[in-house]
C-alpha atoms as a PDB file:
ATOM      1  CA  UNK A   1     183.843 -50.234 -99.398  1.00  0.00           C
ATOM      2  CA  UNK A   2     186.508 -47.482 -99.092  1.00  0.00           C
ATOM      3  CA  UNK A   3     188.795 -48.547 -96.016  1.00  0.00           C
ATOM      4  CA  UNK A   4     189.190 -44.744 -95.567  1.00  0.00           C
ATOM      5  CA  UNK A   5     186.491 -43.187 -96.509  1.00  0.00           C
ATOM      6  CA  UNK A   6     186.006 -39.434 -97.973  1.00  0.00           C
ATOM      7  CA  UNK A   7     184.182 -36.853 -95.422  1.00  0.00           C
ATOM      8  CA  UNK A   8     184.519 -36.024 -91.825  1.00  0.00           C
ATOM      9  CA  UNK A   9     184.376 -38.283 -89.110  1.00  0.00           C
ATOM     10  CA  UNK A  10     186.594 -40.397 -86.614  1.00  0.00           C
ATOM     11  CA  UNK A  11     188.167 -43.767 -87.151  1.00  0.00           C
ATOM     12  CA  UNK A  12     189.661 -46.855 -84.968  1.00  0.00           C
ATOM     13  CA  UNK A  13     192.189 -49.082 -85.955  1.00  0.00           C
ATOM     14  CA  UNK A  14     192.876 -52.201 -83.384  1.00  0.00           C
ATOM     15  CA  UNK A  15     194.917 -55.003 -84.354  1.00  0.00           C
ATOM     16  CA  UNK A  16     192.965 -58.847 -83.627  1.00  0.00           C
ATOM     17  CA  UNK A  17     194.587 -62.680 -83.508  1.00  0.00           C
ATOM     18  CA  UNK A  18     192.715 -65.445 -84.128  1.00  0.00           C
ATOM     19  CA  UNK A  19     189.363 -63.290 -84.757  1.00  0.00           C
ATOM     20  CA  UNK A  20     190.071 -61.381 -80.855  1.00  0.00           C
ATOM     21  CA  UNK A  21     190.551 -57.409 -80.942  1.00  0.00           C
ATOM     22  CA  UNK A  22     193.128 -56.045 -79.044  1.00  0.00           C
ATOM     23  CA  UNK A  23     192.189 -53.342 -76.395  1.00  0.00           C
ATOM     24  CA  UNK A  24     188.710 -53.110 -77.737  1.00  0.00           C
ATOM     25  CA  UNK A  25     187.425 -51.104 -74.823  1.00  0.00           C
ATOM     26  CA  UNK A  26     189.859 -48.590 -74.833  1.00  0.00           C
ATOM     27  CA  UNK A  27     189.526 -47.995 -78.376  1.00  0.00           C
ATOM     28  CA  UNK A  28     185.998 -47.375 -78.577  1.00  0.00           C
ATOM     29  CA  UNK A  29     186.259 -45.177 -75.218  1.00  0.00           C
ATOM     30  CA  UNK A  30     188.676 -43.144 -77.663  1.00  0.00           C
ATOM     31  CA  UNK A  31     186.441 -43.001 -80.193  1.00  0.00           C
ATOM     32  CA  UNK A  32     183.412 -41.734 -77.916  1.00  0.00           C
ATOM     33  CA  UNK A  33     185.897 -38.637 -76.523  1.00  0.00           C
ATOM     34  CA  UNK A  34     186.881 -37.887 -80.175  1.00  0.00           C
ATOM     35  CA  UNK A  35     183.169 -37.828 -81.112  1.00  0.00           C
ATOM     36  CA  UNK A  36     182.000 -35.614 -78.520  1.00  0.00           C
ATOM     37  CA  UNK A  37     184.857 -33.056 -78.488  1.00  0.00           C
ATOM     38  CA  UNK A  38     184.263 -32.699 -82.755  1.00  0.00           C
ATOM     39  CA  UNK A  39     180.293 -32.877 -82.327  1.00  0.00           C
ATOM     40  CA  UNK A  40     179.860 -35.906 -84.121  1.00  0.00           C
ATOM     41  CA  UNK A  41     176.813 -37.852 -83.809  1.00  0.00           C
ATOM     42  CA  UNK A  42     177.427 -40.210 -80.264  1.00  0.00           C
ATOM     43  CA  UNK A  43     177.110 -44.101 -80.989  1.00  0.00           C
ATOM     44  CA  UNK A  44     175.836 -47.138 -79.160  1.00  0.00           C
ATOM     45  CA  UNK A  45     178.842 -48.610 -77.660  1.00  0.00           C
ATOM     46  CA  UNK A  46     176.721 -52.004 -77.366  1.00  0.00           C
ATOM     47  CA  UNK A  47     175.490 -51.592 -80.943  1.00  0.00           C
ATOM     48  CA  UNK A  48     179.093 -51.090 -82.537  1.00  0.00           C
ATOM     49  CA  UNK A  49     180.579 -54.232 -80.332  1.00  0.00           C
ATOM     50  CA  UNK A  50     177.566 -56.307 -82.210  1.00  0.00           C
ATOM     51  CA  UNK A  51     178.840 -54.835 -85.738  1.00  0.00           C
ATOM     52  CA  UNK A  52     182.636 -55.270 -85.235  1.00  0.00           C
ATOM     53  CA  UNK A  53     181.403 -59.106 -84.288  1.00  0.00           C
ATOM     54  CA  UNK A  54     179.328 -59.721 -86.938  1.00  0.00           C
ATOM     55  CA  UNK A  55     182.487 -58.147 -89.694  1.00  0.00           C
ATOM     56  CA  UNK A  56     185.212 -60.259 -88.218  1.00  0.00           C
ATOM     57  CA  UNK A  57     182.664 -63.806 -88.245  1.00  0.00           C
ATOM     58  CA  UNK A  58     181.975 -62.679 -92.244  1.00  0.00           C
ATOM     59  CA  UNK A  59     185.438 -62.035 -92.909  1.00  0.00           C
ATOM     60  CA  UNK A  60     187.051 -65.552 -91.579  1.00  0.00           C
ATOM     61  CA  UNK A  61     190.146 -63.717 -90.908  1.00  0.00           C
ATOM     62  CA  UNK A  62     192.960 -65.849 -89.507  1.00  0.00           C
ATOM     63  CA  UNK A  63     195.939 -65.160 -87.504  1.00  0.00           C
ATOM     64  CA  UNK A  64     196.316 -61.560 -87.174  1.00  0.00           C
ATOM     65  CA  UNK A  65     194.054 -59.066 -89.079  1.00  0.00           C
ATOM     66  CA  UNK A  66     193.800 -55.000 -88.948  1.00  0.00           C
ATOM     67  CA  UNK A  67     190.092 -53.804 -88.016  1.00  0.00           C
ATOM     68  CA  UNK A  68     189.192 -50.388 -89.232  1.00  0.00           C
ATOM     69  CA  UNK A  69     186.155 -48.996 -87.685  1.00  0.00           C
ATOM     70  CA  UNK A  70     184.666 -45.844 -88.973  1.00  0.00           C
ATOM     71  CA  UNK A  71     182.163 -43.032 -87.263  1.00  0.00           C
ATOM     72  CA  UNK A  72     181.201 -40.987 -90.003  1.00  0.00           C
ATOM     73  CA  UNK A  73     179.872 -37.805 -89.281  1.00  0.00           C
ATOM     74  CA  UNK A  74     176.160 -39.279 -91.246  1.00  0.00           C
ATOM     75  CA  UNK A  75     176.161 -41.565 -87.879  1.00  0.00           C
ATOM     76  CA  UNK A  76     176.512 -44.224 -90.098  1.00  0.00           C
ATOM     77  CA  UNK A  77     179.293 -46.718 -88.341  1.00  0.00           C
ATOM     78  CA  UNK A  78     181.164 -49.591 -90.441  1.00  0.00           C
ATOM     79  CA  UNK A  79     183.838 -52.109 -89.691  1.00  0.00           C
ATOM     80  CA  UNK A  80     186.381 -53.623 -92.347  1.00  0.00           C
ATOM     81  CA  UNK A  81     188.178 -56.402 -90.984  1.00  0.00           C
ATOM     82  CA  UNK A  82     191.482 -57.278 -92.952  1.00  0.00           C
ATOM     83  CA  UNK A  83     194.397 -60.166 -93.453  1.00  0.00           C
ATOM     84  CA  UNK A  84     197.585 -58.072 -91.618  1.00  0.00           C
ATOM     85  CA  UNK A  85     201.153 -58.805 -91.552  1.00  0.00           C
ATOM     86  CA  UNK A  86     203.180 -57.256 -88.839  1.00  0.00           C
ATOM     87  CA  UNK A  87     206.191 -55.263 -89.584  1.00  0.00           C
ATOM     88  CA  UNK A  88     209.514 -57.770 -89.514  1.00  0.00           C
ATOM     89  CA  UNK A  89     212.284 -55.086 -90.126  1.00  0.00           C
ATOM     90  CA  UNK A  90     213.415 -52.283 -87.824  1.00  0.00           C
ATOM     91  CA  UNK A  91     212.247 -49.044 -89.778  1.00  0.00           C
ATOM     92  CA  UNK A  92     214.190 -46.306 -91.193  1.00  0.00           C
ATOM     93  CA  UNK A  93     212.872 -42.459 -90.548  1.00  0.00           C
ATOM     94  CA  UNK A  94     213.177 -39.111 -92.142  1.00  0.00           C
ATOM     95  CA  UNK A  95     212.145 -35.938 -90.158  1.00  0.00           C
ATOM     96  CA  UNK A  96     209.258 -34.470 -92.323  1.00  0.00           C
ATOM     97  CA  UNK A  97     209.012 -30.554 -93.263  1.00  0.00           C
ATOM     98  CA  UNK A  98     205.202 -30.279 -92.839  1.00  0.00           C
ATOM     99  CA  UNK A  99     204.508 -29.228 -88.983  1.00  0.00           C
ATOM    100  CA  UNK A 100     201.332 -30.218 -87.316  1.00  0.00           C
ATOM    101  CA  UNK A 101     199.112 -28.010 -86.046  1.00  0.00           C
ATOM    102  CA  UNK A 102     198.726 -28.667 -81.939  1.00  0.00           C
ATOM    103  CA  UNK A 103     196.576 -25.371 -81.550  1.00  0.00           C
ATOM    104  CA  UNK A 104     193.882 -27.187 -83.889  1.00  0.00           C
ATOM    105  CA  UNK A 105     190.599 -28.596 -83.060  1.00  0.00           C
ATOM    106  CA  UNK A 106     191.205 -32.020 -84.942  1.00  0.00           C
ATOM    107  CA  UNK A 107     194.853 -32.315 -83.418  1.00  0.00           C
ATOM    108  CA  UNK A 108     194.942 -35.202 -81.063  1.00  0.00           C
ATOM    109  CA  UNK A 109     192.391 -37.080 -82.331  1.00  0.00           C
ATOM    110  CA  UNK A 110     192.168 -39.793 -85.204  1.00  0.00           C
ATOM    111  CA  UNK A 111     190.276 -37.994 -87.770  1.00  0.00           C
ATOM    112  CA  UNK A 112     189.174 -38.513 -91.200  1.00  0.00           C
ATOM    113  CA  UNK A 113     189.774 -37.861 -93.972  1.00  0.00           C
ATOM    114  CA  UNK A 114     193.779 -39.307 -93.568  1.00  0.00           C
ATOM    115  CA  UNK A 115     194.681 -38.032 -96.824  1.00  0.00           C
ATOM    116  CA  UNK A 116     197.852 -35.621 -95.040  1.00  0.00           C
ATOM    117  CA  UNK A 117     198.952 -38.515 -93.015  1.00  0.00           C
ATOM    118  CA  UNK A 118     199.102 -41.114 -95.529  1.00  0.00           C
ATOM    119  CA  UNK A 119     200.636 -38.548 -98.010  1.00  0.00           C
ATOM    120  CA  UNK A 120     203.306 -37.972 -95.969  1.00  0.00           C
ATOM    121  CA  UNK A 121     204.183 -41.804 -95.232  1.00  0.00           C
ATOM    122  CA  UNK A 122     204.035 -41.905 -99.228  1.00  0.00           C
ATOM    123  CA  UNK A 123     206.836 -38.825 -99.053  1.00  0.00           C
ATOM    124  CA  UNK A 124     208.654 -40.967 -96.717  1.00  0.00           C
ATOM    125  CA  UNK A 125     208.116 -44.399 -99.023  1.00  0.00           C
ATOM    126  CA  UNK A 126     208.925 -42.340-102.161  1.00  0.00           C
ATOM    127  CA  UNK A 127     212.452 -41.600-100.453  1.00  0.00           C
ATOM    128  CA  UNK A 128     213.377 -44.970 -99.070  1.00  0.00           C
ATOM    129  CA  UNK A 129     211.857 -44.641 -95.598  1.00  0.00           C
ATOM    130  CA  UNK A 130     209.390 -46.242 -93.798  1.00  0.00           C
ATOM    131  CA  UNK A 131     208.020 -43.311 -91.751  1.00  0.00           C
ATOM    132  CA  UNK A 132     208.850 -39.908 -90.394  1.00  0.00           C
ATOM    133  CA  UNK A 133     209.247 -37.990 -87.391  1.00  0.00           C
ATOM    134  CA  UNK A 134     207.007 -34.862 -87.615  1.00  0.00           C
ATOM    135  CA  UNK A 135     207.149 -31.577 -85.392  1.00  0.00           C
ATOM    136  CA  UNK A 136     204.731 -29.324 -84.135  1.00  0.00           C
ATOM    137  CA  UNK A 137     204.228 -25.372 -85.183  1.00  0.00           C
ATOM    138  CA  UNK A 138     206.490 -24.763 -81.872  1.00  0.00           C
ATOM    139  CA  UNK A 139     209.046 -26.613 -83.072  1.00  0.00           C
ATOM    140  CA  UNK A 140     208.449 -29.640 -80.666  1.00  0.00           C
ATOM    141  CA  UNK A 141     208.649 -33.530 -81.386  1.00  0.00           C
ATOM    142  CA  UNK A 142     205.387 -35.005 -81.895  1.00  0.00           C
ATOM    143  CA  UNK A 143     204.809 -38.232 -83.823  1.00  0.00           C
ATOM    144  CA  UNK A 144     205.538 -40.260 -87.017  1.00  0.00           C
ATOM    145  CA  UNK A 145     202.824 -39.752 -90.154  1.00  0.00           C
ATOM    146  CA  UNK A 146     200.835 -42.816 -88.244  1.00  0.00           C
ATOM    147  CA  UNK A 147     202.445 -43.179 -84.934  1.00  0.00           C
ATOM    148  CA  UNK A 148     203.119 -42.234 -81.764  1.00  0.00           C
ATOM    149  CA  UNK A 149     207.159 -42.779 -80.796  1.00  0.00           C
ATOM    150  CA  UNK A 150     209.145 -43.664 -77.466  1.00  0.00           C
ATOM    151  CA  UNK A 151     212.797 -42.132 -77.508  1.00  0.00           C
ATOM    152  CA  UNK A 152     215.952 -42.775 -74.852  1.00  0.00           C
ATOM    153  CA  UNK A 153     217.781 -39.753 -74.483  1.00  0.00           C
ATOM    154  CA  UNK A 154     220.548 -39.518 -72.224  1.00  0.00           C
ATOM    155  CA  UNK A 155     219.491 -42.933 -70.936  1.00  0.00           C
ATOM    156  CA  UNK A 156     215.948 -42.108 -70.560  1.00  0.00           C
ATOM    157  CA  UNK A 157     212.952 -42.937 -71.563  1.00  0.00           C
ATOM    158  CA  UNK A 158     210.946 -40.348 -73.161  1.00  0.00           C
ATOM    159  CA  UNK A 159     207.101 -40.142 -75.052  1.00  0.00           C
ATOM    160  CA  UNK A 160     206.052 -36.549 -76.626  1.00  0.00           C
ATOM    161  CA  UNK A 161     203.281 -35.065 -74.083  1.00  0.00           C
ATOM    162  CA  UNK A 162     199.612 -35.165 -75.697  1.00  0.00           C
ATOM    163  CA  UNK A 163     200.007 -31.064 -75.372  1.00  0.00           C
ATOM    164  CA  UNK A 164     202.481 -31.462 -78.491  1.00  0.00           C
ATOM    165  CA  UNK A 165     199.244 -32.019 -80.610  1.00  0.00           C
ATOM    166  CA  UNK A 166     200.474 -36.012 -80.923  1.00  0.00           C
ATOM    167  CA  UNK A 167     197.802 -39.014 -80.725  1.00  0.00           C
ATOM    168  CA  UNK A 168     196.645 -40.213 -77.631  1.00  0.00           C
ATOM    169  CA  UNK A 169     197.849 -43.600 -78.818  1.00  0.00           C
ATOM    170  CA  UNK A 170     196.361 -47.038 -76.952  1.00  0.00           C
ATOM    171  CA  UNK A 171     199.673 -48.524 -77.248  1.00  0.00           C
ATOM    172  CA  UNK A 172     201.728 -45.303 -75.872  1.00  0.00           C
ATOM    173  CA  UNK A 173     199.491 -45.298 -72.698  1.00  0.00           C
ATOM    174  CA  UNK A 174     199.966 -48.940 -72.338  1.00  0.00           C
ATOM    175  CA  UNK A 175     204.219 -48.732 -73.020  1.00  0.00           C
ATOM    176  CA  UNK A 176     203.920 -45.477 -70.214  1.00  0.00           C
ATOM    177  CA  UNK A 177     201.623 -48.006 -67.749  1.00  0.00           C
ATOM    178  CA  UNK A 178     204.174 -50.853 -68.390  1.00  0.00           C
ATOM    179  CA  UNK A 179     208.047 -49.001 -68.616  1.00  0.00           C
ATOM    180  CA  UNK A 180     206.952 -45.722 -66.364  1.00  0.00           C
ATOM    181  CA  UNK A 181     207.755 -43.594 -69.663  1.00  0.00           C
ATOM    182  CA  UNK A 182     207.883 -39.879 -68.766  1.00  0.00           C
ATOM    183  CA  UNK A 183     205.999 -37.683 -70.523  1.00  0.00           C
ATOM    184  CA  UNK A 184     208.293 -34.520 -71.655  1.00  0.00           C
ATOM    185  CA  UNK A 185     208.502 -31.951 -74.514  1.00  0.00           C
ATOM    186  CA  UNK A 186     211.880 -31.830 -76.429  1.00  0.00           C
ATOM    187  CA  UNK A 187     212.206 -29.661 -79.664  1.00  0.00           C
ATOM    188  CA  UNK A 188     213.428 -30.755 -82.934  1.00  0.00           C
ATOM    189  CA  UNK A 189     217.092 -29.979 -82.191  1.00  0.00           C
ATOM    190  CA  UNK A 190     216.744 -32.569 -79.964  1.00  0.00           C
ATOM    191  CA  UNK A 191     216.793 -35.552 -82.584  1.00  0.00           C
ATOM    192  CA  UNK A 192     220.579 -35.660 -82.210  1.00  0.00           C
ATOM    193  CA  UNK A 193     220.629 -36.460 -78.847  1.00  0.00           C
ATOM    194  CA  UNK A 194     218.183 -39.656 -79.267  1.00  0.00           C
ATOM    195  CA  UNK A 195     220.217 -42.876 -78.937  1.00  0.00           C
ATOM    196  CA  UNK A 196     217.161 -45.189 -79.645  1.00  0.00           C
ATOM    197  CA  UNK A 197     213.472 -45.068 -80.545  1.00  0.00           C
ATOM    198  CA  UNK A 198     210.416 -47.204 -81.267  1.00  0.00           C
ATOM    199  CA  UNK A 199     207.479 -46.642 -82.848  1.00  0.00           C
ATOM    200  CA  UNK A 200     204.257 -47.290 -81.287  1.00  0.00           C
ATOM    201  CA  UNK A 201     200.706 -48.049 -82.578  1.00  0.00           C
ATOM    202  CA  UNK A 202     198.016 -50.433 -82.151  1.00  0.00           C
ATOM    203  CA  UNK A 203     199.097 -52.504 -85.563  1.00  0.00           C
ATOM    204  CA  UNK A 204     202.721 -52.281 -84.622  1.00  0.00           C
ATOM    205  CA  UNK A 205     202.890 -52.109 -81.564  1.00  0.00           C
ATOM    206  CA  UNK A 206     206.950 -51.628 -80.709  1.00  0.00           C
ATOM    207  CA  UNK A 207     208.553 -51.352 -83.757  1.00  0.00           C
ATOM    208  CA  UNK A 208     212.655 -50.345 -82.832  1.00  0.00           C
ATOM    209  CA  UNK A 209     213.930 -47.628 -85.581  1.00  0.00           C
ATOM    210  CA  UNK A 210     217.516 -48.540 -86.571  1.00  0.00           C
ATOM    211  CA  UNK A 211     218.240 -45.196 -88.543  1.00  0.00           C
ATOM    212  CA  UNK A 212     216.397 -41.553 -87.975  1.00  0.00           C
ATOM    213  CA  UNK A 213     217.429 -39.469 -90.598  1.00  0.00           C
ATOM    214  CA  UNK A 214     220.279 -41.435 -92.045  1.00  0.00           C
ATOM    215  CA  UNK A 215     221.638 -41.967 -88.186  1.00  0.00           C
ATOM    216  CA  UNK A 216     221.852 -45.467 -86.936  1.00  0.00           C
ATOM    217  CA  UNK A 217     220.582 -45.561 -83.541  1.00  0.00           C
ATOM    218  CA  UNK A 218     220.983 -48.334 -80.328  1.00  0.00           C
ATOM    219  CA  UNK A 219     219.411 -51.232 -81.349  1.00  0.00           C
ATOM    220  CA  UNK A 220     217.685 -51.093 -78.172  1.00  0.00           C
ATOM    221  CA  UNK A 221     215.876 -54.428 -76.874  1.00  0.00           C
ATOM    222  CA  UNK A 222     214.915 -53.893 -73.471  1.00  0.00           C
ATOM    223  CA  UNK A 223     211.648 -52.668 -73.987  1.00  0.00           C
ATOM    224  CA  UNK A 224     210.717 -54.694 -76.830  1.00  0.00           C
ATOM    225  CA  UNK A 225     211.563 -58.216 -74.586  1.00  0.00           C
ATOM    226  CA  UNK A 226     209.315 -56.889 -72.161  1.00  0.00           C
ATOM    227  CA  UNK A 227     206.418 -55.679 -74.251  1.00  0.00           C
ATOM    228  CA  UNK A 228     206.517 -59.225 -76.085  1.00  0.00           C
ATOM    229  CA  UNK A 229     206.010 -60.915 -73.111  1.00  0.00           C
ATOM    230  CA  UNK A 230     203.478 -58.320 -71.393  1.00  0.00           C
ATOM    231  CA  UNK A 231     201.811 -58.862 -74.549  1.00  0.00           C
ATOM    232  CA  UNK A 232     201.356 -62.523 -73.584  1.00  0.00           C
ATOM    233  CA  UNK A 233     199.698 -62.177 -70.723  1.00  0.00           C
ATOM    234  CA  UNK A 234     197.507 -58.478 -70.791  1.00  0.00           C
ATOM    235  CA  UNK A 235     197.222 -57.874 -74.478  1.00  0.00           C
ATOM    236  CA  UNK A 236     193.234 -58.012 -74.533  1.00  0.00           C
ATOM    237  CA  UNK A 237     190.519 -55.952 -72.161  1.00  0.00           C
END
């Protein structure tokens, strides 16, 4: 089975250790606004909880694993539950050329098929990156190819607002419930004035960025001391 499948539809990705998925009830919440705003067909919350337990007991997956869960627009949900390793160096970002959308219907939700998103982290691979930072039509930051990002400019604190067309990420509105993160536009001129970043997502979680477009950035570890031990202690629902 295709981990991303071709066709329309909506998809969940949510990070488990030792067999446990992380923020399981806020994913599948994100799921069921996703499917109703795109008019796709409106699953059993109860049923898909049964399926995502039955795929991780089948798979045997130790220590941490990725699990991909799928609402096809057929109705016809899946789970593929995975071996993961988390990321162990700080990445390296470009600034990609291909503007999203933020006026479109699809923009701000985790939609299939994921063929522009993982095309563009292959751009960014190809050229000896790890990701990209990607801007809207307007001009304004939004988020990497498959991740939302956290930036301190001029000692603050700063996440793209979900107007910008970027993901309404489960670990972004757990870093702006944790850090008080304020929400604010800044255009793409404003790169330069970033002194750190991390990138945010339910696999990675806080992942620092030592260089954005060939810049090295603060090595910033305030966040990431906190967020580790957070993690500890309120990680799952």
């Amino acid at each position: 089975m295709k981990t991303f499948p071709d066709g329309d539809g909506v998809f969940e990705t949510i990070k488990t250790i030792d067999g446990v998925p992380q923020f399981l009830a806020r994913h599948l919440e994100r799921a069921l606004i996703s499917s109703r705003a795109l008019a796709l067909p409106i699953f059993s919350a109860e049923e898909v909880v049964e399926l995502i337990r039955d795929e991780i007991e089948r798979s045997e997956v130790d220590g941490f694993g990725r699990l991909r869960v799928t609402f096809p627009i057929d109705g016809k949900v899946f789970a593929v539950h995975e071996s993961f390793t988390p990321w162990s160096e700080p990445a390296k970002l470009t600034v990609f050329d291909n503007p999203l959308d933020e006026n479109s219907s699809k923009a701000g939700h985790k939609v299939l098929p994921y063929v522009e998103n993982l095309g563009l982290l292959d751009q960014a691979r190809s050229a000896g990156f790890d990701d990209g930072i990607r801007l809207n039509k307007s001009g304004l930051i939004c988020e990497s190819a498959v991740a939302n990002v956290v930036m301190k400019v001029d000692g603050k604190w700063i996440t793209p607002t979900l107007t910008s067309g970027c993901l309404p990420g489960i670990t972004r509105a757990v870093a702006i419930d944790w850090f008080g993160i304020s929400e604010e536009d800044l255009l793409g001129s404003d790169l330069s004035r970033v002194q750190s970043m991390f990138l945010l997502s339910s696999l990675k979680n806080l992942q620092p960025v030592e260089f954005l477009d060939g810049r090295k950035l603060d090595m910033s570890e305030e966040l990431l001391q906190v967020a580790q031990a957070r993690t500890a202690q309120d990680l799952v629902d």
